[in-house]
PDB file of N, CA and C in Angstrom:
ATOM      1  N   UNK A   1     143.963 150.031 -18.710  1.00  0.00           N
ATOM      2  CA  UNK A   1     144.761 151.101 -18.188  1.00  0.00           C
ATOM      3  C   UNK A   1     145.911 150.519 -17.384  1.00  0.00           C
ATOM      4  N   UNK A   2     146.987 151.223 -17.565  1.00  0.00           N
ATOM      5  CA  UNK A   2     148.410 150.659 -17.153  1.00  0.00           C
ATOM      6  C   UNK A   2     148.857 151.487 -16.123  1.00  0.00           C
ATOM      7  N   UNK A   3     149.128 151.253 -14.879  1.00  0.00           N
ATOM      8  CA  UNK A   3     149.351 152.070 -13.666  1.00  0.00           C
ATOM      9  C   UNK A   3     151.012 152.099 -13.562  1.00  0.00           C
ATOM     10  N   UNK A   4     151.911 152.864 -13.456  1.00  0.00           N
ATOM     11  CA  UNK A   4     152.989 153.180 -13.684  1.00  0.00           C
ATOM     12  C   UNK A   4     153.247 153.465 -12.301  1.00  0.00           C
ATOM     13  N   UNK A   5     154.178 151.906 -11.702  1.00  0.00           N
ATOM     14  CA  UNK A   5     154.699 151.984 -10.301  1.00  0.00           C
ATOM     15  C   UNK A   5     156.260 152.684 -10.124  1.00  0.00           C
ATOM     16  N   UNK A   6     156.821 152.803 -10.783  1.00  0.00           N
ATOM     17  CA  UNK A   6     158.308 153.286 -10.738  1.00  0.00           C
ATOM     18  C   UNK A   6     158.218 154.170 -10.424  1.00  0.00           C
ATOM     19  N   UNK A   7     157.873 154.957 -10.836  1.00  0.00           N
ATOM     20  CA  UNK A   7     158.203 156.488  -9.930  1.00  0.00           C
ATOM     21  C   UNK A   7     157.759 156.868  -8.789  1.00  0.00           C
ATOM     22  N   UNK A   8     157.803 158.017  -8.146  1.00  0.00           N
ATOM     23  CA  UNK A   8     157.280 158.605  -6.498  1.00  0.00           C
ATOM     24  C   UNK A   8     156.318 157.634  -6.209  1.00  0.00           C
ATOM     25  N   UNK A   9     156.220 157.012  -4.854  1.00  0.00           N
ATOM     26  CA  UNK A   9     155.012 156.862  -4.385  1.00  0.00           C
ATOM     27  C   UNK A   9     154.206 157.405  -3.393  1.00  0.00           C
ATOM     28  N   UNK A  10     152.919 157.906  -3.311  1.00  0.00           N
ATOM     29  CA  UNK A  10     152.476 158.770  -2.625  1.00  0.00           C
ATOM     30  C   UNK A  10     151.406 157.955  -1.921  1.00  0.00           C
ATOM     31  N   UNK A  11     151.594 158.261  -0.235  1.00  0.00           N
ATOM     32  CA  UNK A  11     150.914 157.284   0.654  1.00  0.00           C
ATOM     33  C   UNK A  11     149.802 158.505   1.281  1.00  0.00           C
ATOM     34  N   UNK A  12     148.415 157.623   1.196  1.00  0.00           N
ATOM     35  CA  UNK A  12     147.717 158.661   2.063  1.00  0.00           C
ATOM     36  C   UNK A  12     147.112 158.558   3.410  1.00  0.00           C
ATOM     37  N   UNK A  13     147.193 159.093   4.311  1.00  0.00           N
ATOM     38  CA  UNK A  13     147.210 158.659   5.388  1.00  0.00           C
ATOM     39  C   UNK A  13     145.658 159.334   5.811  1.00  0.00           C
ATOM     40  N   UNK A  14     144.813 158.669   5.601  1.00  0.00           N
ATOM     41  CA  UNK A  14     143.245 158.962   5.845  1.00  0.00           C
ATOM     42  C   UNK A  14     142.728 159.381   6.794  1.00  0.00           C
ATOM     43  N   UNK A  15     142.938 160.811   7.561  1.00  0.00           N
ATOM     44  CA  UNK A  15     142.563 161.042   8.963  1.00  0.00           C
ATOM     45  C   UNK A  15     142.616 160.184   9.924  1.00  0.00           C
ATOM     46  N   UNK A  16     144.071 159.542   9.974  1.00  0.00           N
ATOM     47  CA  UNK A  16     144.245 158.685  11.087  1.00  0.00           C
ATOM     48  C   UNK A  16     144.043 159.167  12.392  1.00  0.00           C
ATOM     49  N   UNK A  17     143.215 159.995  12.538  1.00  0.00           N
ATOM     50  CA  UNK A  17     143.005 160.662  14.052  1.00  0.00           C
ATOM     51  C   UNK A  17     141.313 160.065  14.067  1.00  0.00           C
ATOM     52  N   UNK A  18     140.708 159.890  13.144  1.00  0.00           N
ATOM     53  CA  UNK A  18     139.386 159.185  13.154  1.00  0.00           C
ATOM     54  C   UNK A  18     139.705 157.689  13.524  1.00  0.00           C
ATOM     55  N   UNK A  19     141.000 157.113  12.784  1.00  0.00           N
ATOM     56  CA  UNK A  19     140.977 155.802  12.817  1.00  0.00           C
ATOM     57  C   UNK A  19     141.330 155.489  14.572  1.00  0.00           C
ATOM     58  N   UNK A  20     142.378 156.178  14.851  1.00  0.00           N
ATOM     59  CA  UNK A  20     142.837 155.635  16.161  1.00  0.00           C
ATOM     60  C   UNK A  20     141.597 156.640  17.686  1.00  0.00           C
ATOM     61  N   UNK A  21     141.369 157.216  16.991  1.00  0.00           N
ATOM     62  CA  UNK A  21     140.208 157.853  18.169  1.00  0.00           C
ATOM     63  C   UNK A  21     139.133 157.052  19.405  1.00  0.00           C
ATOM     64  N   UNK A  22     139.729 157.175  20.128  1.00  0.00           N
ATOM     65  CA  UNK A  22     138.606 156.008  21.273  1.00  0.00           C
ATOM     66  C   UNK A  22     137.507 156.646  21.169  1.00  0.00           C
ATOM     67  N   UNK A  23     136.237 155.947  20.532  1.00  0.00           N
ATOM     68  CA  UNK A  23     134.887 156.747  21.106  1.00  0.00           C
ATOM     69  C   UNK A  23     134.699 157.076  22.444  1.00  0.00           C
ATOM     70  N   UNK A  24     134.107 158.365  23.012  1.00  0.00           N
ATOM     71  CA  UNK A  24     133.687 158.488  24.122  1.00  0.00           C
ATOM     72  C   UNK A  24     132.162 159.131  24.573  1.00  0.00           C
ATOM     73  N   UNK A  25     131.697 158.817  25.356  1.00  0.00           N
ATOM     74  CA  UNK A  25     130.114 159.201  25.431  1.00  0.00           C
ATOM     75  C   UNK A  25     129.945 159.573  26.865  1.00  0.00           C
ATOM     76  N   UNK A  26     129.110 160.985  27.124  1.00  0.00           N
ATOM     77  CA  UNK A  26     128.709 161.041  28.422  1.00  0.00           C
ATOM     78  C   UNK A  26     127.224 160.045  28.869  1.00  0.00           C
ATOM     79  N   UNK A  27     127.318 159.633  30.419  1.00  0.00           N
ATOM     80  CA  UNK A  27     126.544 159.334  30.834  1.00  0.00           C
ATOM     81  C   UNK A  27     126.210 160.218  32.442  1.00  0.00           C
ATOM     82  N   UNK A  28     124.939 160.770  32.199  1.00  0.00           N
ATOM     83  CA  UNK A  28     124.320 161.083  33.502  1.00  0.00           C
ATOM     84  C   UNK A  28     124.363 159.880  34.752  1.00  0.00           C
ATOM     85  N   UNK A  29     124.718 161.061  36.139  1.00  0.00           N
ATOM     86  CA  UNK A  29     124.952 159.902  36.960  1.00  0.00           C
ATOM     87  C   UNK A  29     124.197 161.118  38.118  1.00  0.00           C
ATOM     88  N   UNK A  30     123.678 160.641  39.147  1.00  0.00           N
ATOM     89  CA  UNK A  30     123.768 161.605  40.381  1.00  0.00           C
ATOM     90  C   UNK A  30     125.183 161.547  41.220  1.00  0.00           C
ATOM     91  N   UNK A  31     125.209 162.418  42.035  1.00  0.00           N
ATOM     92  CA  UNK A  31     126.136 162.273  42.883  1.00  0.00           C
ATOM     93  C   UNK A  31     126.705 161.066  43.922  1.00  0.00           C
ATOM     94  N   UNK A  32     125.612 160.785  44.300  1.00  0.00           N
ATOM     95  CA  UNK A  32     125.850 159.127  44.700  1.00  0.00           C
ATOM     96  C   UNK A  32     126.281 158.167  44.163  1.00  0.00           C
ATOM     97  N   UNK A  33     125.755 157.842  42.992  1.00  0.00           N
ATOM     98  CA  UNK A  33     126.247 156.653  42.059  1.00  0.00           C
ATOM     99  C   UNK A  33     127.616 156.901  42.131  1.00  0.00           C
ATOM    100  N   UNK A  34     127.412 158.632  41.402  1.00  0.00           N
ATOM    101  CA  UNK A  34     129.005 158.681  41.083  1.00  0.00           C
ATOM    102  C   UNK A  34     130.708 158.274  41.992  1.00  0.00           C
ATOM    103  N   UNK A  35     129.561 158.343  43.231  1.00  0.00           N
ATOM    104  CA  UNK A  35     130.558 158.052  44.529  1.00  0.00           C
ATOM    105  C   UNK A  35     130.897 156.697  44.819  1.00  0.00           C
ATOM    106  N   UNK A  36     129.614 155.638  44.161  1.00  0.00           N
ATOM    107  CA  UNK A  36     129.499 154.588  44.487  1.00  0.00           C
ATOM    108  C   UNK A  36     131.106 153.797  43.261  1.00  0.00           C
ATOM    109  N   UNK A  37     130.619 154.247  42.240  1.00  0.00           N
ATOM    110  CA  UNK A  37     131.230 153.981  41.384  1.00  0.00           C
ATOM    111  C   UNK A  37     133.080 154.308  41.289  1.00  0.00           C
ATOM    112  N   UNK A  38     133.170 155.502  42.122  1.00  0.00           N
ATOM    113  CA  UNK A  38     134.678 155.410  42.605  1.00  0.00           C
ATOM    114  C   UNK A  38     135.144 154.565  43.371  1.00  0.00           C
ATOM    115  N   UNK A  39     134.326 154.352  44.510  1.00  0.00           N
ATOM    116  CA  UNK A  39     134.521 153.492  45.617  1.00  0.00           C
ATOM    117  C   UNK A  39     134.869 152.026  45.216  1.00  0.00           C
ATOM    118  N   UNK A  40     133.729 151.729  43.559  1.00  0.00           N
ATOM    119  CA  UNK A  40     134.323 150.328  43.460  1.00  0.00           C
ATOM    120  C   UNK A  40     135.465 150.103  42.381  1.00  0.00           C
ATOM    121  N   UNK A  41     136.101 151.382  41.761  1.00  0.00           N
ATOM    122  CA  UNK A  41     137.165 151.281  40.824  1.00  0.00           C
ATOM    123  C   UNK A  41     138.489 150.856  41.537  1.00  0.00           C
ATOM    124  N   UNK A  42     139.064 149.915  41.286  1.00  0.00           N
ATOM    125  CA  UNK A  42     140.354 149.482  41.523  1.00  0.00           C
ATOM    126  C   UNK A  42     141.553 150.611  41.042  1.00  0.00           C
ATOM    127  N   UNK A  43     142.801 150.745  42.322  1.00  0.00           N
ATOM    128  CA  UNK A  43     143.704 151.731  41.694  1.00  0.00           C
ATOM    129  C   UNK A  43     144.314 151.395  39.621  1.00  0.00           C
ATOM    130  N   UNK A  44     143.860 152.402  39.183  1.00  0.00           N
ATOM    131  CA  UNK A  44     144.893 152.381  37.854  1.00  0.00           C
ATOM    132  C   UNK A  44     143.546 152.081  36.942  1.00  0.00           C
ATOM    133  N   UNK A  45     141.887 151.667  37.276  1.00  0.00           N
ATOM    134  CA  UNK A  45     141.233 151.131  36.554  1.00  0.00           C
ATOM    135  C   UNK A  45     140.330 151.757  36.091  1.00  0.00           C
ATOM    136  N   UNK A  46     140.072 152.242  34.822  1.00  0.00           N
ATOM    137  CA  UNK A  46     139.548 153.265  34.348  1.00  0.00           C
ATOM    138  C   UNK A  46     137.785 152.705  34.490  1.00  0.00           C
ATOM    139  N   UNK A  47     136.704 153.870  34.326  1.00  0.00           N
ATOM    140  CA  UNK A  47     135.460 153.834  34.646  1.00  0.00           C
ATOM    141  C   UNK A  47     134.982 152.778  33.450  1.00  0.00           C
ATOM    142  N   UNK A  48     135.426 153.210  32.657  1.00  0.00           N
ATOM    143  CA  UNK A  48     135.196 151.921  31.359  1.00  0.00           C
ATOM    144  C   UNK A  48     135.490 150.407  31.095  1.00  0.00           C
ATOM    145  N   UNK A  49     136.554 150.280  32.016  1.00  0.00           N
ATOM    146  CA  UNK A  49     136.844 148.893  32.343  1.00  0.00           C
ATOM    147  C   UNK A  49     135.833 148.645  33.799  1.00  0.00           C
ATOM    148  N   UNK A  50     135.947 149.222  34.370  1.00  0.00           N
ATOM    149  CA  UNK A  50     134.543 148.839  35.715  1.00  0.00           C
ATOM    150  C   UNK A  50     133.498 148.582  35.162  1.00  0.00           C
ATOM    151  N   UNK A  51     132.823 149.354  34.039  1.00  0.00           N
ATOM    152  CA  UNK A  51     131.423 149.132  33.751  1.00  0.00           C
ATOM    153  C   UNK A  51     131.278 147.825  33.042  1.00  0.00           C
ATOM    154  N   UNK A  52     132.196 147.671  32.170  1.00  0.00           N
ATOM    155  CA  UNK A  52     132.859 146.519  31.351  1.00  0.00           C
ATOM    156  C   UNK A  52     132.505 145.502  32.139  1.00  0.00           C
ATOM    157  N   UNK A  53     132.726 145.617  33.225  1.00  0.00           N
ATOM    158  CA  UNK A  53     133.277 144.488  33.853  1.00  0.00           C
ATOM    159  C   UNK A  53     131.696 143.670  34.614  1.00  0.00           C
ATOM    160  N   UNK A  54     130.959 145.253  35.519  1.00  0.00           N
ATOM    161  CA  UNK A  54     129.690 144.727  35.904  1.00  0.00           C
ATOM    162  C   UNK A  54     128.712 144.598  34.632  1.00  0.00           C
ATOM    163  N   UNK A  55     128.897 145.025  33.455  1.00  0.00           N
ATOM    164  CA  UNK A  55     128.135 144.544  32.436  1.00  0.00           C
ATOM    165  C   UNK A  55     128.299 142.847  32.280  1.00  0.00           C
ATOM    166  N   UNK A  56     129.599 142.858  32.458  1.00  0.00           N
ATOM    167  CA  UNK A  56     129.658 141.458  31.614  1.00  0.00           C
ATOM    168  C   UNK A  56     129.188 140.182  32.971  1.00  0.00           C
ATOM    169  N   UNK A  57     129.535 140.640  34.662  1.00  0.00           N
ATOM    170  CA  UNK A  57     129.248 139.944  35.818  1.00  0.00           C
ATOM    171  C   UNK A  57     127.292 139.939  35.794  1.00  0.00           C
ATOM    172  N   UNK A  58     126.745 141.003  35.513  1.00  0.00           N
ATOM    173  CA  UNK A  58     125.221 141.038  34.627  1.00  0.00           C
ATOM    174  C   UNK A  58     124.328 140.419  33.820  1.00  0.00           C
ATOM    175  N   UNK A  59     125.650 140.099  32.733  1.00  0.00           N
ATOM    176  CA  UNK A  59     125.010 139.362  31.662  1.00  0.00           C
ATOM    177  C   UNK A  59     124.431 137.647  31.954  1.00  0.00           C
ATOM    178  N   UNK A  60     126.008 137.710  33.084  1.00  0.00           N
ATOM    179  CA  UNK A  60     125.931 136.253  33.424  1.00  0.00           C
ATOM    180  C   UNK A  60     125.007 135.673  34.423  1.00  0.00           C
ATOM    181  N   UNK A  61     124.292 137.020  35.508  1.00  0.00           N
ATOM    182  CA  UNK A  61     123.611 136.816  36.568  1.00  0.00           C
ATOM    183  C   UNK A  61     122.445 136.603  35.719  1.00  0.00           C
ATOM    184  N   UNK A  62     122.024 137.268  34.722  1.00  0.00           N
ATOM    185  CA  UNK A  62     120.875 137.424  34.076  1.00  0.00           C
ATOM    186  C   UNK A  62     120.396 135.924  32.984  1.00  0.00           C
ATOM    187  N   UNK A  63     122.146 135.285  32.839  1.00  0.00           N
ATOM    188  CA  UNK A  63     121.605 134.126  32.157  1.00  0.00           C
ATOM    189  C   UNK A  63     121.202 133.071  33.527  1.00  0.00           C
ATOM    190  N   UNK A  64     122.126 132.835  34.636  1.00  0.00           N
ATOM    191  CA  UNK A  64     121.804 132.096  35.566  1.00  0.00           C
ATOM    192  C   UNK A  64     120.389 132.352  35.816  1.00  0.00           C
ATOM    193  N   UNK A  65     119.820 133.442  36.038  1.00  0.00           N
ATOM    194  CA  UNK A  65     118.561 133.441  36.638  1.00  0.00           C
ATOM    195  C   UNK A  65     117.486 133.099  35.231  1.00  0.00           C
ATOM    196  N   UNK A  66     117.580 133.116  34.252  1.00  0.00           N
ATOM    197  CA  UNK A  66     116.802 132.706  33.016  1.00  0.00           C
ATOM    198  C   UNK A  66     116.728 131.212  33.088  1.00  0.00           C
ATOM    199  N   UNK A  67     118.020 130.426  32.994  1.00  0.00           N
ATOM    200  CA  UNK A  67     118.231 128.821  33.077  1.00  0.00           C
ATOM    201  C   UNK A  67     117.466 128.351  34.669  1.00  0.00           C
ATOM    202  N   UNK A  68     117.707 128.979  35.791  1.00  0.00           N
ATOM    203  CA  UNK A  68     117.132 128.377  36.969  1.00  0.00           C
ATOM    204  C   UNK A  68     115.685 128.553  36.898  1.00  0.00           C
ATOM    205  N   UNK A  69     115.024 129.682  36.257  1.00  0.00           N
ATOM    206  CA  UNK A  69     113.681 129.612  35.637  1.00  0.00           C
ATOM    207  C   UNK A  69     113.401 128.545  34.898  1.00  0.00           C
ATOM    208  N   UNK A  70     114.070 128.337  33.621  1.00  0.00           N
ATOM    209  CA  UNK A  70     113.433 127.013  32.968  1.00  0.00           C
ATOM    210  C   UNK A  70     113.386 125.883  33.688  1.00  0.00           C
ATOM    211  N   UNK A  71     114.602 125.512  34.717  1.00  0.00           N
ATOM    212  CA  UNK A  71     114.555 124.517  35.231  1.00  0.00           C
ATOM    213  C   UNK A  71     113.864 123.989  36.087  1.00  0.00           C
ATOM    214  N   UNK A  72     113.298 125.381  36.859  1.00  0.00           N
ATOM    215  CA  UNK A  72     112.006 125.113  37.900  1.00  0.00           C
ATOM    216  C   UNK A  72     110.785 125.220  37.387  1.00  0.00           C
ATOM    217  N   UNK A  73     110.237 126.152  36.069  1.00  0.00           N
ATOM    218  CA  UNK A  73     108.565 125.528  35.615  1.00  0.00           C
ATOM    219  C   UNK A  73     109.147 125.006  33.868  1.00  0.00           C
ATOM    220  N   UNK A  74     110.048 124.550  33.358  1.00  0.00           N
ATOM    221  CA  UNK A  74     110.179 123.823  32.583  1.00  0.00           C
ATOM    222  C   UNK A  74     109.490 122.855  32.442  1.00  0.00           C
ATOM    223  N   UNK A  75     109.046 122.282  31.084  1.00  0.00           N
ATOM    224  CA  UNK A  75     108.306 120.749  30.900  1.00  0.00           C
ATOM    225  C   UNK A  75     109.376 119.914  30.098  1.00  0.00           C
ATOM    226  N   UNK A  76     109.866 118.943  31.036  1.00  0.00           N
ATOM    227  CA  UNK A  76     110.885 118.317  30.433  1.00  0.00           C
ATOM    228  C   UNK A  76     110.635 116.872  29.972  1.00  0.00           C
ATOM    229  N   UNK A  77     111.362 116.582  29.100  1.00  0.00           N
ATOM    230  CA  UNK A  77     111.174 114.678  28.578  1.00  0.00           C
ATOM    231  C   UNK A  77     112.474 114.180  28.790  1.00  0.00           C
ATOM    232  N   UNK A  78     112.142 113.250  29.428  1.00  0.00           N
ATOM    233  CA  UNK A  78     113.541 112.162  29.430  1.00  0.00           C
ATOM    234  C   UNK A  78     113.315 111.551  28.106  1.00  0.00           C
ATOM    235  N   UNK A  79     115.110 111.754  27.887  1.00  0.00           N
ATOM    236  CA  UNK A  79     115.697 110.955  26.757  1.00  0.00           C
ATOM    237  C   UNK A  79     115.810 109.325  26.936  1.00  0.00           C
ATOM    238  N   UNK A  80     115.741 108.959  25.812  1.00  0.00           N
ATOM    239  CA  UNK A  80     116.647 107.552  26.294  1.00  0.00           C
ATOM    240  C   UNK A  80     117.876 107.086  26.599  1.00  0.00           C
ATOM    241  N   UNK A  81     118.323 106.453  27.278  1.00  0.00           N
ATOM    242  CA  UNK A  81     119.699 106.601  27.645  1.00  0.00           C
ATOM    243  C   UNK A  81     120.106 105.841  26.223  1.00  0.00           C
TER     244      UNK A  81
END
């Protein structure tokens, strides 16, 4: 089959409102948190970049404290130099 480019071309533009759409999701908070959580947003910095942010300061507390575990009941072998 021979596709015939010369004439009109017709572009389709695929519900680009799906493509560019930011997902968004509620999360339950009490009133406190919610207060807590203003208190630590920087001017201009949206709630999603804060959480972003203690997620990722989290991830890292959570590996430090995993590695200082192995290192204190770890069973280790010296290599040879």
């Amino acid at each position: 089959m021979q596709v015939n480019l010369s004439g009109p071309q017709i572009i389709f533009l695929y519900k680009l409102y799906n493509i560019t759409m930011i997902a968004s999701k509620r999360v339950a908070v009490t009133e406190a948190v919610w207060a807590e959580l203003s208190d630590l947003r920087r001017p201009g910095e949206t709630f999603s970049q804060l959480l972003a942010e203690m997620i990722e300061r989290e991830r890292k507390a959570r590996l430090v404290e995993h590695l200082m575990k192995i290192a204190d009941e770890g069973d280790f072998v010296e290599l040879p130099p």
